[in-house]
Protein backbone atom coordinates (compact mmCIF):
# COMPACT_ATOMS: atom_id res chain seq x y z
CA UNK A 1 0.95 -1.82 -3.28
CA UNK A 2 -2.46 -1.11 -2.88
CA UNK A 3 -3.51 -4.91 -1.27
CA UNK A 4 -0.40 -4.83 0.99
CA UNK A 5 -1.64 -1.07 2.44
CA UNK A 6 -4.80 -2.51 2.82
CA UNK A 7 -3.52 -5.60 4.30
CA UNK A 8 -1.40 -4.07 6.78
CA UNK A 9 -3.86 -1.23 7.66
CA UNK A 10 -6.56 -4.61 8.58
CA UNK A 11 -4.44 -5.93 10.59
CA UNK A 12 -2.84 -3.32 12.68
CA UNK A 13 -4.83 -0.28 12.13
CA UNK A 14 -2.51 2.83 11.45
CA UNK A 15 0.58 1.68 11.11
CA UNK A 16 4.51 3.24 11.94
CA UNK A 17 6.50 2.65 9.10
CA UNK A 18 8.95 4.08 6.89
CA UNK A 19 9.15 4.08 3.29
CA UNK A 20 12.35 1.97 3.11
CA UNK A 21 10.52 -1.07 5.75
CA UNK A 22 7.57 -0.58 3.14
CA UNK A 23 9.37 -1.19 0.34
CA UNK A 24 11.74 -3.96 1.40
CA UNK A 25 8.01 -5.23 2.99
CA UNK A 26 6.44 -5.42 -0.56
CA UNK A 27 9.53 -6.46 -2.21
CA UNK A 28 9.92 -2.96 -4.44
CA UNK A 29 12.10 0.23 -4.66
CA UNK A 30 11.71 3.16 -1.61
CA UNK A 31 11.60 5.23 -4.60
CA UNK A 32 8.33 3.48 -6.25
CA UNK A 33 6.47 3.77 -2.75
CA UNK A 34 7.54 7.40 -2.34
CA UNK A 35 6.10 8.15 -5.71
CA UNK A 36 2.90 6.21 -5.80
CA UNK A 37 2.31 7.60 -1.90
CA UNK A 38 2.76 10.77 -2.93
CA UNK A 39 0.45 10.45 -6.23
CA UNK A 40 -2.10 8.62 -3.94
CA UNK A 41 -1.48 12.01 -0.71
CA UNK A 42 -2.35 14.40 -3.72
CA UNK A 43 -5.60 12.60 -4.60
CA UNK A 44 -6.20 12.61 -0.99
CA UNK A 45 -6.64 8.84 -0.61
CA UNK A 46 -3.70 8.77 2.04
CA UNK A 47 -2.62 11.16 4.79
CA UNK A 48 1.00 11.00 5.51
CA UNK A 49 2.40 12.13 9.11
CA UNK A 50 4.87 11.19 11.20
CA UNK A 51 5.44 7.21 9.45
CA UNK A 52 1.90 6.70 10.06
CA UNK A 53 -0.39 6.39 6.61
CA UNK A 54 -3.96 7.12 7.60
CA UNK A 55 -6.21 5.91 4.95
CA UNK A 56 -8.73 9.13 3.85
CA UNK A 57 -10.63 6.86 0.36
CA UNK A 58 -10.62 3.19 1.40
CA UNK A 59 -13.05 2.38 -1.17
CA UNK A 60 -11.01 4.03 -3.44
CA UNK A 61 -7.46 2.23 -2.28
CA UNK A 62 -9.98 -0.80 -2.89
CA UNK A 63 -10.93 0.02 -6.21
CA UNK A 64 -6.97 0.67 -7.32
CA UNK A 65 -6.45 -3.05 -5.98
CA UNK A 66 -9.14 -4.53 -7.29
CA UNK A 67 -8.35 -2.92 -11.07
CA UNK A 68 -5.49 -5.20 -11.87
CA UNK A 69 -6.17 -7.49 -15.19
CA UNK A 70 -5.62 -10.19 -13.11
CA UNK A 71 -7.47 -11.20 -10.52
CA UNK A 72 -5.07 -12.80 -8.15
CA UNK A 73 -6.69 -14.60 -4.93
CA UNK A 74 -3.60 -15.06 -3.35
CA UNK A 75 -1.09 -12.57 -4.03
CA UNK A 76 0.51 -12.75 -0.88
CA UNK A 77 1.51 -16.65 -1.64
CA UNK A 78 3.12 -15.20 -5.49
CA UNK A 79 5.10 -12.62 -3.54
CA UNK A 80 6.88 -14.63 -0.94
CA UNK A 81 8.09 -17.27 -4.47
CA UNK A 82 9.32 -14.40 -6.69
């Protein structure tokens, strides 16, 4: 979730979205998003207002993407076959 936040924030800067376009977007539940936004609003790497996600701790949001076991170089490639 991490890489496709930082992905979208890249591209467009803040972003409107809602939690359900998120999650259909990343191919999850609205309910996983609203819990890992929430976790990630509490340790004040996100701001959430208004369907925009303003990123407080980029290197942060990096560091939770970058932790996976698996170094993936194109991620976006393996979600659009599952």
């Amino acid at each position: 979730m991490a890489h496709y936040l930082l992905k979208l924030i890249n591209e467009n800067g803040n972003f409107f979205i809602d939690q359900t376009s998120f999650a259909r977007y990343i191919g999850t539940s609205r309910i996983t998003v609203n819990k890992i936004l929430n976790k990630w609003k509490n340790q004040k790497l996100i701001r959430l207002s208004n369907r925009t996600i303003d990123l407080l701790d980029i290197n942060r949001l990096k560091s939770i993407r970058d932790s996976g076991s698996n170094q993936i170089s194109n991620l976006d490639i393996l979600m659009l076959t599952m």
